[in-house]
Protein backbone atom coordinates (compact mmCIF):
# COMPACT_ATOMS: atom_id res chain seq x y z
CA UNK A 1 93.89 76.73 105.84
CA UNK A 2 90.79 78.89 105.83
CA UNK A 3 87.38 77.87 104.22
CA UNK A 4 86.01 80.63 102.19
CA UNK A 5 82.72 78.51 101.84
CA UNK A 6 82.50 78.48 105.35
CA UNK A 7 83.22 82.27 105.89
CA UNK A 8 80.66 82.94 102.97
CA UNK A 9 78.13 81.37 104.78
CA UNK A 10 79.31 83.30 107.84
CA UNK A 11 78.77 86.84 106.27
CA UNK A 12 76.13 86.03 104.44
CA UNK A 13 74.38 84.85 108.50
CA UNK A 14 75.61 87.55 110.20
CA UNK A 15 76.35 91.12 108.04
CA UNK A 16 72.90 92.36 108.29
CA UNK A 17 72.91 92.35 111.82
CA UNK A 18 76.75 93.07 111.83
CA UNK A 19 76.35 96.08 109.90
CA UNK A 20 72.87 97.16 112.36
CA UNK A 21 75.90 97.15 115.38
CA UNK A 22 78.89 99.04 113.04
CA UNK A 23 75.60 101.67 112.00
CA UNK A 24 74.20 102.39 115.70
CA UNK A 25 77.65 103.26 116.90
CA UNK A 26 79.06 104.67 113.89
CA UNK A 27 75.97 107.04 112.67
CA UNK A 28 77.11 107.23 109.73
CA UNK A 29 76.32 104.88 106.80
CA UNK A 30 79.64 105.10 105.17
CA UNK A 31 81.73 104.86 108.42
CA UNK A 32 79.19 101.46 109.00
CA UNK A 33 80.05 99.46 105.59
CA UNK A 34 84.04 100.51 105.94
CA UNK A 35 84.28 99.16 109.18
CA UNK A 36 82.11 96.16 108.43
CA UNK A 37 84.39 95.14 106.00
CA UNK A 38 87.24 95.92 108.51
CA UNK A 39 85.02 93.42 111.09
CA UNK A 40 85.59 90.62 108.58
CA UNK A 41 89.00 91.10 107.69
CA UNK A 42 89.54 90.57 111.05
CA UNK A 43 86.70 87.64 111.58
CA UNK A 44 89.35 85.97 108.43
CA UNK A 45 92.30 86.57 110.23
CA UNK A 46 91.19 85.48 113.64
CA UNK A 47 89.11 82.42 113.09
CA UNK A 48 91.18 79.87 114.10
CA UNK A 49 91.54 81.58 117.26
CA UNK A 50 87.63 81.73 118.31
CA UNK A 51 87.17 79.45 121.13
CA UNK A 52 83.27 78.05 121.31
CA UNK A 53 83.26 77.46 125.39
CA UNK A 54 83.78 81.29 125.59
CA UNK A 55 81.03 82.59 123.59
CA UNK A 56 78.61 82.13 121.45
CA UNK A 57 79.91 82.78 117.06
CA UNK A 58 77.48 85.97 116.98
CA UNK A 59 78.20 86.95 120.01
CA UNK A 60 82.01 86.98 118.79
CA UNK A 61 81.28 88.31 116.02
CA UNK A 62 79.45 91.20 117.42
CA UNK A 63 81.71 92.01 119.97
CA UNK A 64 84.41 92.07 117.30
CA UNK A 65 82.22 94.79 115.73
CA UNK A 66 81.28 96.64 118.20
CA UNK A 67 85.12 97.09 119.46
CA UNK A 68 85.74 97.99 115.95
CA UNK A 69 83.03 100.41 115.46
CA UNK A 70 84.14 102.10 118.99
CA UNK A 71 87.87 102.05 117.93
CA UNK A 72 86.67 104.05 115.05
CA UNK A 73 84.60 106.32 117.20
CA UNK A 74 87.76 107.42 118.88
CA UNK A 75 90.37 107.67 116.16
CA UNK A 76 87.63 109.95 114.31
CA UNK A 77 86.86 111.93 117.03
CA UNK A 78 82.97 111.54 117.14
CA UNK A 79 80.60 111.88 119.75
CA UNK A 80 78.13 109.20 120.23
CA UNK A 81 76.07 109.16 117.25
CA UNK A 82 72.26 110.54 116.65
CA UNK A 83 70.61 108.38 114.21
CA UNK A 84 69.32 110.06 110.53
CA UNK A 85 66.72 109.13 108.16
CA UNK A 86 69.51 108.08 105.74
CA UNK A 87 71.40 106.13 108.47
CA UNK A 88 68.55 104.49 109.23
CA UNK A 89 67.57 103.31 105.72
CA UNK A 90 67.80 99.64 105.14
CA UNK A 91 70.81 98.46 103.07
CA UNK A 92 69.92 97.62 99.11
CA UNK A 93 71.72 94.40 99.84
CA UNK A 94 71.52 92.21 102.84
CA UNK A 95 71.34 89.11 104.09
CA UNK A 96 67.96 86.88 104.26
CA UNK A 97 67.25 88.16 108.11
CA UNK A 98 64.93 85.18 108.81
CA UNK A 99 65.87 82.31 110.78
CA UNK A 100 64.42 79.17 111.33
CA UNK A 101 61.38 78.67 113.88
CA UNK A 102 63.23 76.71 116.16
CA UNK A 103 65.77 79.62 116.48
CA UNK A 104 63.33 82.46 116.87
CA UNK A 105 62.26 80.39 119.75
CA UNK A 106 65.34 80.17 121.89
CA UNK A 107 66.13 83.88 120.79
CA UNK A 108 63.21 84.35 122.44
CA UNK A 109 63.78 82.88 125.11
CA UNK A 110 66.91 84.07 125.63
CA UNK A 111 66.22 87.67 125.41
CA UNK A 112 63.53 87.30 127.75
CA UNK A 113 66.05 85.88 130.93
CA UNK A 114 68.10 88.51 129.42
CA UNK A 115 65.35 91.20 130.49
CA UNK A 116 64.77 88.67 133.78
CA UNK A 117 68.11 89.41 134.65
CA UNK A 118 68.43 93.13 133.86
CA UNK A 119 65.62 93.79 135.82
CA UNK A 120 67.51 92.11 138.70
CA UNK A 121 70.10 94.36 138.21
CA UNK A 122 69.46 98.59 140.00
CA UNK A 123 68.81 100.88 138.01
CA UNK A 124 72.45 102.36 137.39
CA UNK A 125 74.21 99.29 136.70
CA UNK A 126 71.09 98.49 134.26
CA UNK A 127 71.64 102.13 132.56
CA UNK A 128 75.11 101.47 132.58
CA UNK A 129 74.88 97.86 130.74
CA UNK A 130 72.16 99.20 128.11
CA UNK A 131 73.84 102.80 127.04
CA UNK A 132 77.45 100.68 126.85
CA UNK A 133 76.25 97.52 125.01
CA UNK A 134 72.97 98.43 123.51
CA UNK A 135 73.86 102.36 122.24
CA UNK A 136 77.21 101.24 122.20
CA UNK A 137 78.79 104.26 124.27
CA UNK A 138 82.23 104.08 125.28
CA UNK A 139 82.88 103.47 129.11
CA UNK A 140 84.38 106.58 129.43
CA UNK A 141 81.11 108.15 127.26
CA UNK A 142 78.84 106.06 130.35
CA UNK A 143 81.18 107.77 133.00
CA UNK A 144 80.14 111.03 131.81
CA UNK A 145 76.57 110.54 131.18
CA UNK A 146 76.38 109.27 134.98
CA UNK A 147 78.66 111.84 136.54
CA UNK A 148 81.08 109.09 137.92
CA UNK A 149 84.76 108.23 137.60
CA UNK A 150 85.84 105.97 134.78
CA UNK A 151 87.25 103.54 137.12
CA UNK A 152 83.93 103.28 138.78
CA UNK A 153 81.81 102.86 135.52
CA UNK A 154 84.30 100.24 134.79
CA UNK A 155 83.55 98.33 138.04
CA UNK A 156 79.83 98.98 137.79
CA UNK A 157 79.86 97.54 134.54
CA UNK A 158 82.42 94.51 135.07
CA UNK A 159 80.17 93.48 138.12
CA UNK A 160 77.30 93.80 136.68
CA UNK A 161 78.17 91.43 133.82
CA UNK A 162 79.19 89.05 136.20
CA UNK A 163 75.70 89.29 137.80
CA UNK A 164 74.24 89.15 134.29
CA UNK A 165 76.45 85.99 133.54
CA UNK A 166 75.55 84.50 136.74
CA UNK A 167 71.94 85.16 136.51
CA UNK A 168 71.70 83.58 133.08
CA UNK A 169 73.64 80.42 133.58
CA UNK A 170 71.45 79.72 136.83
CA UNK A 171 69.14 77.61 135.30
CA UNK A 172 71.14 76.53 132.61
C-alpha cells in the first residue's frame, strides 16, 4: 500500500528542483507546474517499482521529469525553449532548498568528478551530454544542432554515458 507520509516528504525534498527541470525544458511556467504534477502522479504510481542499485531517488525522480517535460515538448509542438523573466521567477511556494552540511559536501564532490569526467570526454560528446541533459534538448534537437544523423547522436551520447559512468565509479 502506498505511504502518503512518505511521498509528502518526497515532494516536499524534491519539487523545487523538480519543477527547475519541468521549467528549463518546458519554458513556460504553466506547462512546468502541469507537468510537475503529472511527474508525481507518476512518481505515486511507480514507486514500488524504483529499484535503488540503479540510481540514485533524485536522480529517478529527475529523469522521470525530464522524460515528461520532453514528452510534452513533442506532443505540443515546441521548439526548445528560451527562458523569460516570468519563467524565470521563483515559485511563491517551494520547498526549503537547503540541505544539510554533510550533503552539500558530497554534492560537491560529486559534481566536481562530474566536471573531472566531462572534461575527459571531446568536445562533441561533452556538447552533446550538456545540451541533452543539462538544456534538456531532445536527441533528435542535439542531431540538428551538430549537423549529424540521429542514430549517430544517439551513439555519441550512449557512449559517452558509459564513459561518464565508468569514469565516476573508478574510484568509487
Amino acid at each position: 500500500m502506498a505511504d502518503r507520509t512518505a511521498f509528502a516528504r518526497v515532494y516536499q525534498m524534491s519539487a523545487a528542483k523538480l519543477f527547475g527541470v519541468c521549467l528549463r525544458i518546458c519554458g513556460e511556467r504553466q506547462a512546468a507546474e502541469d507537468v510537475l504534477q503529472e511527474v508525481y502522479l507518476i512518481v505515486w504510481r511507480r514507486a514500488a517499482t524504483f529499484e535503488p542499485q540503479r540510481a540514485s531517488p533524485i536522480t529517478w525522480l529527475a529523469t522521470i521529469a525530464r522524460n515528461r517535460a520532453i514528452d510534452w515538448r513533442r506532443a505540443n509542438d515546441r521548439p526548445p525553449p528560451t527562458m523569460t523573466e516570468e519563467a524565470l521567477a521563483p515559485p511563491t511556494e517551494r520547498a526549503d532548498p537547503a540541505i544539510a552540511a554533510d550533503e552539500a559536501m558530497i554534492a560537491d564532490e560529486e559534481a566536481d568528478r562530474l566536471r573531472e569526467c566531462l572534461e575527459l570526454l571531446g568536445e562533441r560528446p561533452r556538447r552533446a551530454i550538456s545540451t541533452a541533459f543539462l538544456d534538456g534538448l531532445t536527441y533528435k534537437d542535439v542531431a540538428q544542432r551538430e549537423g549529424v544523423p540521429l542514430a549517430t547522436m544517439k551513439s555519441i551520447v550512449r557512449r559517452s554515458l558509459l564513459q561518464l559512468k565508468k569514469c565516476m565509479h573508478h574510484d568509487a
